[in-house]
C-alpha atoms as a PDB file:
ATOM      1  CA  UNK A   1     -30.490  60.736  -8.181  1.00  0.00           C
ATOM      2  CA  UNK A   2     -31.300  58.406  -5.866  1.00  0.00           C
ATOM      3  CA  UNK A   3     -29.836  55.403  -3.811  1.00  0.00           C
ATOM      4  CA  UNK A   4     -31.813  53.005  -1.719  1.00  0.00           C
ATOM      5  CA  UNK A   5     -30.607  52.076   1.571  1.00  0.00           C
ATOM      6  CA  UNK A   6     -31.619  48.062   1.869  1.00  0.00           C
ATOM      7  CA  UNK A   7     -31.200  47.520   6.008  1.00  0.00           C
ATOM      8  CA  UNK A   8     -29.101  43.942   7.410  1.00  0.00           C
ATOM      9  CA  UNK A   9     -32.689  43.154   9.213  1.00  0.00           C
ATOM     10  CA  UNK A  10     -34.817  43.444   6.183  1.00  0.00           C
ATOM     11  CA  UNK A  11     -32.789  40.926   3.769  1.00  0.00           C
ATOM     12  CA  UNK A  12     -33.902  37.317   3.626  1.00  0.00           C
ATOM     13  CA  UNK A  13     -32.270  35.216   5.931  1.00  0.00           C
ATOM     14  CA  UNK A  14     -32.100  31.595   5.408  1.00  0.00           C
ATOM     15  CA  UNK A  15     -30.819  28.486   7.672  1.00  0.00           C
ATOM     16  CA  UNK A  16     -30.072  24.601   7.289  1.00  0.00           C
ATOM     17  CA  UNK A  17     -27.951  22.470   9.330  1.00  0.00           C
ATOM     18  CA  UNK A  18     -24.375  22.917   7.403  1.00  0.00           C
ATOM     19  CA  UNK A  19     -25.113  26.719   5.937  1.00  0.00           C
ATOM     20  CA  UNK A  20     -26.892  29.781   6.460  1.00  0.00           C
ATOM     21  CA  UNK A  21     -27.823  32.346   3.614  1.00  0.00           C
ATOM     22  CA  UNK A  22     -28.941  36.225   3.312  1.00  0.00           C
ATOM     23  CA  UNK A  23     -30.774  35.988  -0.201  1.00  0.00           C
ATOM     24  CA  UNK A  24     -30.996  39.583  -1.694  1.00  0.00           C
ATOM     25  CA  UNK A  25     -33.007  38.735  -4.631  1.00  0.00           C
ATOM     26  CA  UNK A  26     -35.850  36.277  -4.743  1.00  0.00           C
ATOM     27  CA  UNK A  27     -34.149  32.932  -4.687  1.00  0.00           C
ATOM     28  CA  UNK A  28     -35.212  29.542  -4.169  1.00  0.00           C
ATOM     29  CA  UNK A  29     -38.930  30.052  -2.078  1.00  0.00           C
ATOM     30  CA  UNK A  30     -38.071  33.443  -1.036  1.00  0.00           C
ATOM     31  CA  UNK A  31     -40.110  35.445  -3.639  1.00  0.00           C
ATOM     32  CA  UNK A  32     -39.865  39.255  -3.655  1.00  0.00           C
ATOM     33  CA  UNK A  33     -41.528  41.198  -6.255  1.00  0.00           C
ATOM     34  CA  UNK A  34     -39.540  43.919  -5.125  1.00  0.00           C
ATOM     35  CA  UNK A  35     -36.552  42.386  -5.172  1.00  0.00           C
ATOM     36  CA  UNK A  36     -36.390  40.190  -8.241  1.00  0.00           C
ATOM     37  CA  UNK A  37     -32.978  41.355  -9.388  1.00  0.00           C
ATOM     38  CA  UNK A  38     -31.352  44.937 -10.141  1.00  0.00           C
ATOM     39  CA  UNK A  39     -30.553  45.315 -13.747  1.00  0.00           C
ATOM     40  CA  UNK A  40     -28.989  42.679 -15.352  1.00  0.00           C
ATOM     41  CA  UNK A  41     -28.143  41.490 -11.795  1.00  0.00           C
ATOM     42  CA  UNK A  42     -30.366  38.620 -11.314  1.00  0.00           C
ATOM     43  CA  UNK A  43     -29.248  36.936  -7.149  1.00  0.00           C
ATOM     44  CA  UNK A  44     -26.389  37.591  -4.551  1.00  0.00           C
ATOM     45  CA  UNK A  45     -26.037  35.717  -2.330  1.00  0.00           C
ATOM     46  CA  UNK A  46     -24.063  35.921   0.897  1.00  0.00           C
ATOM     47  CA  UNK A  47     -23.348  31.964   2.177  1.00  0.00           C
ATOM     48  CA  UNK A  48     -21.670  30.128   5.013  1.00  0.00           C
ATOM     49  CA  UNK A  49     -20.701  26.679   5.154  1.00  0.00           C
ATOM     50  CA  UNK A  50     -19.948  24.761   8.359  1.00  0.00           C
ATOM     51  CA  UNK A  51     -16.592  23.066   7.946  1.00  0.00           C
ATOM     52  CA  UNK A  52     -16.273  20.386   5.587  1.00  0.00           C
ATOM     53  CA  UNK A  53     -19.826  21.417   3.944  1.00  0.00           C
ATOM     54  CA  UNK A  54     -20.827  20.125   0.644  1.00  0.00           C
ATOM     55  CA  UNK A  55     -23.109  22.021  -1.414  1.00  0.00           C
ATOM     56  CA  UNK A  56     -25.127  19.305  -3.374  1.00  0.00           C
ATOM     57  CA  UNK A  57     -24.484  19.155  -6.950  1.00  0.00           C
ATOM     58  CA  UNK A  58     -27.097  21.733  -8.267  1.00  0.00           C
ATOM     59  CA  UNK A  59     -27.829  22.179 -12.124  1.00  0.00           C
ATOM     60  CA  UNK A  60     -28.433  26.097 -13.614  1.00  0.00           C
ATOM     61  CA  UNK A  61     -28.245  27.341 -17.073  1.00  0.00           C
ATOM     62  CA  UNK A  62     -28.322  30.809 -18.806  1.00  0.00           C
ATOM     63  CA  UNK A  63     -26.665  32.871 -16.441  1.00  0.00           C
ATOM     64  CA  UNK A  64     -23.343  33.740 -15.518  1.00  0.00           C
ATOM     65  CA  UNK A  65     -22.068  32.727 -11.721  1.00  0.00           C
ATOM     66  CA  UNK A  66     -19.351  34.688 -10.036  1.00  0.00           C
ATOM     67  CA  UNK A  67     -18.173  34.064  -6.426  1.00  0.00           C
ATOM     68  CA  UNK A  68     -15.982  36.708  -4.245  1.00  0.00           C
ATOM     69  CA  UNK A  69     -14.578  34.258  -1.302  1.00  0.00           C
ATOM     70  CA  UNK A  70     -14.586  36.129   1.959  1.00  0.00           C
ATOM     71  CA  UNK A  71     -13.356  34.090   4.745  1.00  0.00           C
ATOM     72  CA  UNK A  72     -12.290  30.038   4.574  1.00  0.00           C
ATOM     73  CA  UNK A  73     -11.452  28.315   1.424  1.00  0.00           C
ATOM     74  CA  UNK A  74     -14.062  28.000  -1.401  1.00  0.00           C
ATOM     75  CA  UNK A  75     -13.575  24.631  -3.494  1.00  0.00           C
ATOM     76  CA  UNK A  76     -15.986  24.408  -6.446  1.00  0.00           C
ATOM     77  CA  UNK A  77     -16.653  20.782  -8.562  1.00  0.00           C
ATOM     78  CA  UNK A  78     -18.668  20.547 -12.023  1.00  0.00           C
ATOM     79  CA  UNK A  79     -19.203  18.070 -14.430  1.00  0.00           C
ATOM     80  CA  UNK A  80     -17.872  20.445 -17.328  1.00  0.00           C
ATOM     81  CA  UNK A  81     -14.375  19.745 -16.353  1.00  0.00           C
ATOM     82  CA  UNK A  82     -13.756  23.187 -15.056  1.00  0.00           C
ATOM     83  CA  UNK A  83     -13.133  22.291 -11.062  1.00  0.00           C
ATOM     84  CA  UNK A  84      -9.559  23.678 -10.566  1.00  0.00           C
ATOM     85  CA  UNK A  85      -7.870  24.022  -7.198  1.00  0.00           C
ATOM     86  CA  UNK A  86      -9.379  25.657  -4.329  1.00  0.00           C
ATOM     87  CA  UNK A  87      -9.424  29.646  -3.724  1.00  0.00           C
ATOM     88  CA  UNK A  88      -8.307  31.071  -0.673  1.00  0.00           C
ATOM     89  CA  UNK A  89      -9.811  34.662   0.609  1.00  0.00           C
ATOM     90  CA  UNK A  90     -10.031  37.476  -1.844  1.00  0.00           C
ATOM     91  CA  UNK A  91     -10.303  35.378  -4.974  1.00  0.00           C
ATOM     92  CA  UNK A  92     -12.831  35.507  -7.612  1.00  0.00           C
ATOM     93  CA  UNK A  93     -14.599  32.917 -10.124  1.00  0.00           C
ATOM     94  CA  UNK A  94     -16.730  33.227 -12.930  1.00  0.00           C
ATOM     95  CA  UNK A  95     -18.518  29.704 -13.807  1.00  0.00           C
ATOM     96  CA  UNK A  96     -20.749  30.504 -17.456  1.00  0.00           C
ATOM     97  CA  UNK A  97     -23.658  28.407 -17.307  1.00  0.00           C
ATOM     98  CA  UNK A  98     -24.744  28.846 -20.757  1.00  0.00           C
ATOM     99  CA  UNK A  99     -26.310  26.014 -22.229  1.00  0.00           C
ATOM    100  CA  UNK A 100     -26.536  24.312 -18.536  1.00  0.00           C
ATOM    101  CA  UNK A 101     -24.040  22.620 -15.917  1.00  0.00           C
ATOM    102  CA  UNK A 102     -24.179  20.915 -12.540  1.00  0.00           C
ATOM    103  CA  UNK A 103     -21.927  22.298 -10.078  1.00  0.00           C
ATOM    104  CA  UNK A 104     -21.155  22.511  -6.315  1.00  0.00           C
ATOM    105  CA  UNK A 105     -19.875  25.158  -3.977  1.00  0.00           C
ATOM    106  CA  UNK A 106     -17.730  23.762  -1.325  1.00  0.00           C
ATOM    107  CA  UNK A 107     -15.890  24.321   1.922  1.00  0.00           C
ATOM    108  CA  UNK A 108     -12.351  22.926   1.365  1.00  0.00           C
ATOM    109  CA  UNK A 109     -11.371  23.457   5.379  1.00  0.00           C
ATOM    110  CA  UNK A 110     -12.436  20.536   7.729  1.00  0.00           C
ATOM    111  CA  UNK A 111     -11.691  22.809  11.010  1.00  0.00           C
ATOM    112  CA  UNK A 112     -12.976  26.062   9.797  1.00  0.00           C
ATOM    113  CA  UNK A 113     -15.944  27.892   8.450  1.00  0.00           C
ATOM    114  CA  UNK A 114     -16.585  29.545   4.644  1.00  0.00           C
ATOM    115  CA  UNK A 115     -18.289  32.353   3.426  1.00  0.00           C
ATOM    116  CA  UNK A 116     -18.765  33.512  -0.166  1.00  0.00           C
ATOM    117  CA  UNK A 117     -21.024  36.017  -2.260  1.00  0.00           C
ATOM    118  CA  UNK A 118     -22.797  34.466  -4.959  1.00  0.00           C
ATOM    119  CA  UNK A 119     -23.626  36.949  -7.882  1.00  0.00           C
ATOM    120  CA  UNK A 120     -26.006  36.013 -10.778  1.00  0.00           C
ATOM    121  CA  UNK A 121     -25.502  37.716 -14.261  1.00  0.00           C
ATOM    122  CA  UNK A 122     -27.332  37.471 -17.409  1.00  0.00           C
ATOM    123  CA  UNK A 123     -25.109  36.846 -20.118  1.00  0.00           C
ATOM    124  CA  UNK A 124     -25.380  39.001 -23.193  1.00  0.00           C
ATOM    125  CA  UNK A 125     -25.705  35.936 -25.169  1.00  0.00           C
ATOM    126  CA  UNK A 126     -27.730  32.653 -24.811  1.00  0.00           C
ATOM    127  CA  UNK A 127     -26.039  29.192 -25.764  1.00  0.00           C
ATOM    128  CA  UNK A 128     -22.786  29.893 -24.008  1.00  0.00           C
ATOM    129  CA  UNK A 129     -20.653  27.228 -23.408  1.00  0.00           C
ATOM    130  CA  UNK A 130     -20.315  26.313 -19.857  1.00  0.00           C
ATOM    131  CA  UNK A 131     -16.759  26.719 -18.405  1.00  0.00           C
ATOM    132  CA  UNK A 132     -14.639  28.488 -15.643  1.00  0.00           C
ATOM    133  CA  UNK A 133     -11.824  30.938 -14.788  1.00  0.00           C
ATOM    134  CA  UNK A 134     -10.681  31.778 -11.676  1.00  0.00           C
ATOM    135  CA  UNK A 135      -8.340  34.261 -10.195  1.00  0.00           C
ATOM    136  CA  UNK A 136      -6.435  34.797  -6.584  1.00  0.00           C
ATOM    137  CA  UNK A 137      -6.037  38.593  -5.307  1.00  0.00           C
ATOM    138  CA  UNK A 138      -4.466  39.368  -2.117  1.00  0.00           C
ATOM    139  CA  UNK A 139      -5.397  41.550   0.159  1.00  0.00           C
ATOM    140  CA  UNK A 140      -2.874  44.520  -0.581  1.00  0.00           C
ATOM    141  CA  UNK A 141      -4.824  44.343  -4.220  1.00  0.00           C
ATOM    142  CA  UNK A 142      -7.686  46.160  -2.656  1.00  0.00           C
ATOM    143  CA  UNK A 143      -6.693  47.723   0.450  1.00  0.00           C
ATOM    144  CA  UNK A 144      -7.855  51.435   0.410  1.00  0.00           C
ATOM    145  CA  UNK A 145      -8.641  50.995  -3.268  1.00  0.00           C
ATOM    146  CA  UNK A 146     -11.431  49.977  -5.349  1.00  0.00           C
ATOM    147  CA  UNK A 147      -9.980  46.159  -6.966  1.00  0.00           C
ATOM    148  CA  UNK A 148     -11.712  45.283 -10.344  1.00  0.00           C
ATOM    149  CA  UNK A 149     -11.649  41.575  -9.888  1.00  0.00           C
ATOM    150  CA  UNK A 150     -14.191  40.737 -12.735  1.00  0.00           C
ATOM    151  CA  UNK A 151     -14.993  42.463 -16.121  1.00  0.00           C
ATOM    152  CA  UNK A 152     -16.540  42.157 -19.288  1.00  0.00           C
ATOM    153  CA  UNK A 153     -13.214  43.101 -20.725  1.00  0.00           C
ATOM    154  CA  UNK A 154     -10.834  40.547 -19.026  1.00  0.00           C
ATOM    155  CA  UNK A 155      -7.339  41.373 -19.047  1.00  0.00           C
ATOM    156  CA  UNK A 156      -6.368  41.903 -15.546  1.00  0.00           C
ATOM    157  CA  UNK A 157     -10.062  40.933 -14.238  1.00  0.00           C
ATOM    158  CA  UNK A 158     -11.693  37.385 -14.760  1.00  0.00           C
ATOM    159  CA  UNK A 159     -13.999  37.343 -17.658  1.00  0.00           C
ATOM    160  CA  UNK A 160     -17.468  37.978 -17.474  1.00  0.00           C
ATOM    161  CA  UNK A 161     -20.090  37.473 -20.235  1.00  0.00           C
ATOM    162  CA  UNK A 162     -22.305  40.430 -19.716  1.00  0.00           C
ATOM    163  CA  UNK A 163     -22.214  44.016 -18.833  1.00  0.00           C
ATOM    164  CA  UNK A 164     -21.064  43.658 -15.334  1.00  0.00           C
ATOM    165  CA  UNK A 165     -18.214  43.903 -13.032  1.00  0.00           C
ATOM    166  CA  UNK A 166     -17.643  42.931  -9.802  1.00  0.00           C
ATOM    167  CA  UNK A 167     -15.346  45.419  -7.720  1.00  0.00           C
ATOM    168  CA  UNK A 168     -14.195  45.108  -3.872  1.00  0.00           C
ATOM    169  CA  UNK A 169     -12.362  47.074  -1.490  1.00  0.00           C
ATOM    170  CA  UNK A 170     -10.448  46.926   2.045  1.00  0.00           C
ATOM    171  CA  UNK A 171     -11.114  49.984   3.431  1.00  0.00           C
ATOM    172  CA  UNK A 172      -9.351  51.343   6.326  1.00  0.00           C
ATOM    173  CA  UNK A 173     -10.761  53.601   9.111  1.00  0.00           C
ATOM    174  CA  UNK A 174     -10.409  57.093   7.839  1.00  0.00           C
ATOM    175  CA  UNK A 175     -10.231  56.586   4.264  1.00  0.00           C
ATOM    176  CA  UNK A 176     -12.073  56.850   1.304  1.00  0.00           C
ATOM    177  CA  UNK A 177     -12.797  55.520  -2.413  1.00  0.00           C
ATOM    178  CA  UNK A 178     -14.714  56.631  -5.544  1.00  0.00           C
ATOM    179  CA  UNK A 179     -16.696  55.194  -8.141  1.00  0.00           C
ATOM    180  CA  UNK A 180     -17.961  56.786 -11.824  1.00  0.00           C
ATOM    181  CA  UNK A 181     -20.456  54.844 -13.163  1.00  0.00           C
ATOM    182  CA  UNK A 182     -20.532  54.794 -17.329  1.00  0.00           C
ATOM    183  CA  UNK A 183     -23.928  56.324 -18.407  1.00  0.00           C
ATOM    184  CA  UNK A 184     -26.696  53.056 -18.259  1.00  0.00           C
ATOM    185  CA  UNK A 185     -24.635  51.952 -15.552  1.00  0.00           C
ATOM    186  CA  UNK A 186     -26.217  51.586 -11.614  1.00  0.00           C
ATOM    187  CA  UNK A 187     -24.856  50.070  -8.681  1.00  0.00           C
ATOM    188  CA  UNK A 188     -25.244  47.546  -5.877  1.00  0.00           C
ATOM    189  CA  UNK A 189     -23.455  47.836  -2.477  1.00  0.00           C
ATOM    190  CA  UNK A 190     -23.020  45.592   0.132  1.00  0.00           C
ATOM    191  CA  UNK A 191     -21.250  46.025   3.507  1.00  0.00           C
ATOM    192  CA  UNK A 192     -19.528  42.957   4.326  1.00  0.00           C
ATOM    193  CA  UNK A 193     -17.934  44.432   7.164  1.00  0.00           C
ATOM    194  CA  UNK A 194     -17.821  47.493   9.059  1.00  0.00           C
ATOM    195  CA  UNK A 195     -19.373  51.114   9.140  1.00  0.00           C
ATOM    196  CA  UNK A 196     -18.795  53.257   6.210  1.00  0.00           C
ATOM    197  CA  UNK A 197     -20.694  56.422   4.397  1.00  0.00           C
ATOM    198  CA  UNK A 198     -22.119  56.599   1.142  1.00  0.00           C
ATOM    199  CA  UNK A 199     -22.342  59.898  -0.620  1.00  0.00           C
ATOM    200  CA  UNK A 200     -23.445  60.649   3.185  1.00  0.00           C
ATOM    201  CA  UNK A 201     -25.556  57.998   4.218  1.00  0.00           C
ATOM    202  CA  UNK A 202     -24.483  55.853   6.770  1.00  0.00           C
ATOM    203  CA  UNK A 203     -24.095  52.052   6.492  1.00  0.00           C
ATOM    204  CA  UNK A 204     -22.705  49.165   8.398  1.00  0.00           C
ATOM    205  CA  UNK A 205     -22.396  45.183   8.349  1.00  0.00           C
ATOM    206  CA  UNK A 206     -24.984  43.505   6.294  1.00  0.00           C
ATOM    207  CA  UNK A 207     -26.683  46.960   5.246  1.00  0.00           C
ATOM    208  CA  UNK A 208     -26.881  47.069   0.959  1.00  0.00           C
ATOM    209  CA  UNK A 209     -27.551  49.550  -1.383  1.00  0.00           C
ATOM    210  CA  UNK A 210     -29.355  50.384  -4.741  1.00  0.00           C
ATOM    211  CA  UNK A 211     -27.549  52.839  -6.922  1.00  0.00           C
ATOM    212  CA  UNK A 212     -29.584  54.239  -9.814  1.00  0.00           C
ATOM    213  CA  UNK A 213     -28.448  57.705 -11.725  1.00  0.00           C
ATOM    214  CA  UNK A 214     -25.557  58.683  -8.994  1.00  0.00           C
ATOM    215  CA  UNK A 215     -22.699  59.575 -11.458  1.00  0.00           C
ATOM    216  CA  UNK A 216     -20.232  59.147  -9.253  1.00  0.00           C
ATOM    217  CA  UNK A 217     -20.359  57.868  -5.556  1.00  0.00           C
ATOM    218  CA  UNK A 218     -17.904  58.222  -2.313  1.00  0.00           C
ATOM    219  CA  UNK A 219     -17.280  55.779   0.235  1.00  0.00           C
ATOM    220  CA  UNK A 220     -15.816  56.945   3.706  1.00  0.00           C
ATOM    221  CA  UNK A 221     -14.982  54.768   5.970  1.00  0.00           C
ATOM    222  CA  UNK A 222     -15.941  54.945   9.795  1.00  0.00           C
ATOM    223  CA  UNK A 223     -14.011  51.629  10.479  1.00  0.00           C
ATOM    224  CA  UNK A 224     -11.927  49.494   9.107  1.00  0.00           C
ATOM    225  CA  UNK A 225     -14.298  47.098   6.991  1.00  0.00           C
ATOM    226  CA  UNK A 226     -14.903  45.038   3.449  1.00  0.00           C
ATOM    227  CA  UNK A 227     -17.306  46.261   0.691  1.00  0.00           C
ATOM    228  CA  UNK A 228     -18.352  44.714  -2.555  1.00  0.00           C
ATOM    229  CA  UNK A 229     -19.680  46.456  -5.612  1.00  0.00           C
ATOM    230  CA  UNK A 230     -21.507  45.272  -8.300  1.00  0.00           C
ATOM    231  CA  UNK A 231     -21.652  47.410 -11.351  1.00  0.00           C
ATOM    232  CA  UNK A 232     -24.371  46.555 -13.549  1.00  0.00           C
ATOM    233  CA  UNK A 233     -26.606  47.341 -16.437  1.00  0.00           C
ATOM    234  CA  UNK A 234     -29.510  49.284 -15.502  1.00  0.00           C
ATOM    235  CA  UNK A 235     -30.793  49.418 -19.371  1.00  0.00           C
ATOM    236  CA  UNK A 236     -30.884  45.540 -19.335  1.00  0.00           C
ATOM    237  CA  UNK A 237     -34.358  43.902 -20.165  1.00  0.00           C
ATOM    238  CA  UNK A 238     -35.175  40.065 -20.458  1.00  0.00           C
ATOM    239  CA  UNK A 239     -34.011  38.761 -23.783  1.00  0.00           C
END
């Protein structure tokens, strides 16, 4: 079993006049061998954009994009046609990048700061066609509970195109959540806020965490605080 404690101080930290960036994965001209995704998991990213910030239009291709807006208002623009309203905290969007796209992340707000988390999946398919769907939660979706916000089986969730889902919590000082992983299936955890323990090992804002063979895993919280999970495939090779 085994689950590797990734420390606030030791992920990538990148600034520019309107954002600034912790890069998990190699991204961009950070390069990590160690770090060049987990599982099918290829970047997260956690951004912040100065009020008003535009994210230059930006092509990728052949992955899938979901963003988990934490403070601010996230407005996204394409050229697929897929740019609907903007998302206020606690919403999630997938944008498939398939056969390729330009897009742009962007802070809607002209008097307040934005952050977001940036995940990168690979798709189980090449060739997909490029489009989006988005989704509003509220808080009370995922207080004290583990909130599914994106799946590879829809429904409920937004739609992802890969074996992957995206789950977040609100966790309240003195409580706790569980996770089973499916068998193939790791984990990677991120603190966005607060002081929590994971099957014992203590975390707080900005710490991460590998999860490889842990069946099932516990979260107690120490303070009230914000956590993201990505469940991913740990079976996954380049294709």
């Amino acid at each position: 079993m085994s689950i590797g404690i990734r420390r606030d101080e030791d992920i990538w930290r990148e600034e520019g006049e309107w954002f600034t960036a912790r890069w998990h994965f190699s991204f961009d001209r950070y390069h990590d061998p160690d770090n060049m995704g987990w599982g099918n998991m290829r970047g997260f990213n956690d951004d912040r954009l100065i009020p008003g910030a535009i994210w230059p239009m930006h092509p990728h291709r052949a992955i899938e994009g979901l963003t988990y807006v934490v403070e601010g208002t996230f407005r996204h623009e394409d050229d697929v046609g897929g740019s609907p309203g903007p998302l206020p905290a606690g919403s999630v969007q997938r944008m498939t990048l398939g056969r390729g796209a330009y897009h742009s992340e962007q802070n809607a707000s002209k008097s307040e700061g934005m952050r977001f988390i940036q995940v990168w999946i690979m798709p189980a398919e090449r060739g997909l066609e490029p489009g989006v769907e988005q989704r509003v939660f509220t808080k009370e979706d995922r207080t004290n509970r583990w909130l599914r916000a994106i799946s590879p089986h829809g429904g409920d969730a937004v739609k992802v195109h890969g074996n992957a889902s995206m789950l977040v919590s609100s966790l309240s000082a003195g409580q706790s959540v569980k996770h089973e992983f499916p068998g193939g299936m790791g984990g990677y955890l991120y603190v966005i806020g607060g002081e929590i323990a994971l099957n014992g090992e203590t975390m707080s804002t900005g710490d991460a965490a590998k999860i490889d063979d842990e069946p099932v895993i516990e979260v107690d919280a120490a303070a009230d605080g914000e956590l993201i999970l990505m469940e991913v495939d740990l079976t996954w090779v380049g294709r």
